[in-house]
Protein backbone atom coordinates (compact mmCIF):
# COMPACT_ATOMS: atom_id res chain seq x y z
CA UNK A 1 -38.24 -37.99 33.59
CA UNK A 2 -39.77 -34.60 33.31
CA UNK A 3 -37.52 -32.86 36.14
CA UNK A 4 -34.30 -34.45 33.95
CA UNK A 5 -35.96 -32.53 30.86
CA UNK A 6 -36.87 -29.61 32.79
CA UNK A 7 -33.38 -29.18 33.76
CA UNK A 8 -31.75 -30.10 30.76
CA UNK A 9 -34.21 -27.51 29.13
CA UNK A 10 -33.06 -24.90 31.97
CA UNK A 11 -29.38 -25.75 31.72
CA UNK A 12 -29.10 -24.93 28.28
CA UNK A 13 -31.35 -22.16 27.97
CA UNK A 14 -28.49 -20.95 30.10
CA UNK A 15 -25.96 -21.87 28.35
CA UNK A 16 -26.64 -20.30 25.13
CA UNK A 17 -27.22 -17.24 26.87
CA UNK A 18 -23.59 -15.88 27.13
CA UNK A 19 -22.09 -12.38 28.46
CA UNK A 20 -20.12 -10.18 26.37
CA UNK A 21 -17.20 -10.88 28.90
CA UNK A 22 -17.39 -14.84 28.33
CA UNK A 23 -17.80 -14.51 24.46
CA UNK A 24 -14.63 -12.54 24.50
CA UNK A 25 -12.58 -14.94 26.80
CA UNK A 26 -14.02 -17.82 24.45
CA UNK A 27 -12.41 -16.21 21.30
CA UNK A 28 -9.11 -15.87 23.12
CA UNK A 29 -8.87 -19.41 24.69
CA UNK A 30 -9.89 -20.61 20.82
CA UNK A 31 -7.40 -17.94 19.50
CA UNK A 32 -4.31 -19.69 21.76
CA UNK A 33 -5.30 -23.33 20.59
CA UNK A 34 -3.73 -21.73 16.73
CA UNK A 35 -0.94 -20.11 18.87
CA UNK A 36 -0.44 -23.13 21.03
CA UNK A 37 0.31 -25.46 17.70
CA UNK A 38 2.22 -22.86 16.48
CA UNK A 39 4.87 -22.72 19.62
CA UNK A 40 5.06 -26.80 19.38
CA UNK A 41 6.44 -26.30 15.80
CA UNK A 42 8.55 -23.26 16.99
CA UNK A 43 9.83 -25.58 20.27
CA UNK A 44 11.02 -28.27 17.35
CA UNK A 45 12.77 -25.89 15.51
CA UNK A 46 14.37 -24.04 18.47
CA UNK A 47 15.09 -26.80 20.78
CA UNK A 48 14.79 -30.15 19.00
CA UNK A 49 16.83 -29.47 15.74
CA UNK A 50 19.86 -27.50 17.10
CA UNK A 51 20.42 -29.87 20.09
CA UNK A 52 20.23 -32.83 17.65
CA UNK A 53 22.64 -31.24 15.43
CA UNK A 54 25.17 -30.99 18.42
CA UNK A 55 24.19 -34.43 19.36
CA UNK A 56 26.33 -35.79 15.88
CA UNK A 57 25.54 -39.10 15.15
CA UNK A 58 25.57 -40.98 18.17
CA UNK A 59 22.77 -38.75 20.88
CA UNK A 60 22.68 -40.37 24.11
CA UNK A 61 19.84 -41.29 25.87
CA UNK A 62 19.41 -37.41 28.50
CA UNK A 63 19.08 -36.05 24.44
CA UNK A 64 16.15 -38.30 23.38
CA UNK A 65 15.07 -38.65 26.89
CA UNK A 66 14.32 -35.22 26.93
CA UNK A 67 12.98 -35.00 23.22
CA UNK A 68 10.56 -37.42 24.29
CA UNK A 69 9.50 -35.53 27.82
CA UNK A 70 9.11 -32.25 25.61
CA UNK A 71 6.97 -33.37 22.99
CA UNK A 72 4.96 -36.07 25.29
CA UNK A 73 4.27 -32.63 27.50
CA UNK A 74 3.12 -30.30 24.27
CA UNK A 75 1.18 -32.85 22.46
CA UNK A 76 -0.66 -33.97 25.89
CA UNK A 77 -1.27 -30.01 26.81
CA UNK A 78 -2.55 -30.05 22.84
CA UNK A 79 -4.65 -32.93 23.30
CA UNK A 80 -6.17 -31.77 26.51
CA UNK A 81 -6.71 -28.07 25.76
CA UNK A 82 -8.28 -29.01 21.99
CA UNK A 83 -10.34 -32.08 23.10
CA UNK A 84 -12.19 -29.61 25.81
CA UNK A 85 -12.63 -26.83 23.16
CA UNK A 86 -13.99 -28.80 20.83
CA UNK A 87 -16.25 -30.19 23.76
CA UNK A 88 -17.89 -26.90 24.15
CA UNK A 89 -17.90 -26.23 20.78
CA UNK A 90 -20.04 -29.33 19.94
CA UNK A 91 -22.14 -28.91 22.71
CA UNK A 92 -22.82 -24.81 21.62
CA UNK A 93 -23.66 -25.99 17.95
CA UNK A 94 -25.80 -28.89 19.43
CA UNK A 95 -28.06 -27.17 21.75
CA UNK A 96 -27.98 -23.71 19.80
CA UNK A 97 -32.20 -22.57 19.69
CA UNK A 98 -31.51 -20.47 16.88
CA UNK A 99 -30.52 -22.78 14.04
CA UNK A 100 -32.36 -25.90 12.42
CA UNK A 101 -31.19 -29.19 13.16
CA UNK A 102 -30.04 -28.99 9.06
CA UNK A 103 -27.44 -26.18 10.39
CA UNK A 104 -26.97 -27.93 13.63
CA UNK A 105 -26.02 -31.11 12.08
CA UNK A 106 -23.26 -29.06 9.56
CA UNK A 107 -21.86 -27.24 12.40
CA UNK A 108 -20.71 -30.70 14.33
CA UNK A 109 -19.85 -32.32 11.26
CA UNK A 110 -17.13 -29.31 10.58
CA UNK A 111 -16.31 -29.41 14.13
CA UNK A 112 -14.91 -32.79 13.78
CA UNK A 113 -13.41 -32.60 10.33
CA UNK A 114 -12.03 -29.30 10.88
CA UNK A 115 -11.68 -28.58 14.60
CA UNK A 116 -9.59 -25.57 15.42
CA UNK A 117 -10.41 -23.99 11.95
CA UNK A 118 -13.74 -24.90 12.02
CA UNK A 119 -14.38 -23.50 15.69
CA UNK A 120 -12.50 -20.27 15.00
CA UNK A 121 -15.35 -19.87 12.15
CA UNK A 122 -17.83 -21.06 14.15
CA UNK A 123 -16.76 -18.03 16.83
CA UNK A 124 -17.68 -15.41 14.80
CA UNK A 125 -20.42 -16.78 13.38
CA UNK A 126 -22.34 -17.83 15.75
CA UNK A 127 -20.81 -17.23 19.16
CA UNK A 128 -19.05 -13.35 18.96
CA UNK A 129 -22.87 -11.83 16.90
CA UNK A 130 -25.87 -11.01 19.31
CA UNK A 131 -27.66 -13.23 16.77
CA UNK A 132 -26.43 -16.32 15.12
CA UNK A 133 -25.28 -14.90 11.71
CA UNK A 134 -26.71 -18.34 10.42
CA UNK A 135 -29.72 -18.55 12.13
CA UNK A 136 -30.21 -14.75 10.22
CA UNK A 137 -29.93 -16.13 6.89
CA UNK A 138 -32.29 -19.31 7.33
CA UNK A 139 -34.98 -16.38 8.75
């Protein structure tokens, strides 16, 4: 039991302790999740709507055949891509040595509600700072 805490304790304590490199790549990948939902509405409105248009009132199934493949592809690639963010994001918040469990406790609950918004907050907040910009104002 104490070797699963000591390496717990070890594994985060490394975890928290991320390079300037990684902290950047983290804001981009949480960056493209807002540009990611943005190109599945822009893939509706460039692909979906014209080709139904030229469909006319009778589509046949290659039209909604493909509709389906499309978004089934976008929304999984969402699903995947989000889920995992929001992953790390709740495990950052969770573990984070610098906050109270008060803060810690806020931070997941946004996470959830929120997700994407929340975590691009939560970025430069807490991750992008040397110091947690919240754990500055509870000091």
């Amino acid at each position: 039991m104490r070797l699963i805490k000591h390496l717990y304790s070890h594994q985060t304590d490394a975890f928290m302790k991320l390079s300037k490199t990684t902290k950047i790549l983290i804001g981009i990948f949480t960056m493209l999740q807002l540009f990611a939902a943005l190109g599945f509405v822009v893939w509706l409105f460039a692909t979906v709507v014209p080709q139904a248009m030229a469909a006319g009132d009778d589509p046949g199934p290659e039209f909604v055949v493909g509709l389906v493949g499309g978004m089934f592809a976008w929304i999984l690639f969402l699903i995947v891509y989000s889920t995992g963010f929001m992953i790390f994001y709740l495990i950052h918040a969770g573990t984070s040595k610098e906050t109270s469990t008060g803060v810690k406790i806020l931070w997941i609950v946004l996470i959830l509600i929120f997700q994407v918004l929340a975590e691009v907050v939560y970025y430069f907040l807490e991750i992008l700072p040397e110091q947690s910009l919240t754990a500055k104002l509870e000091n």
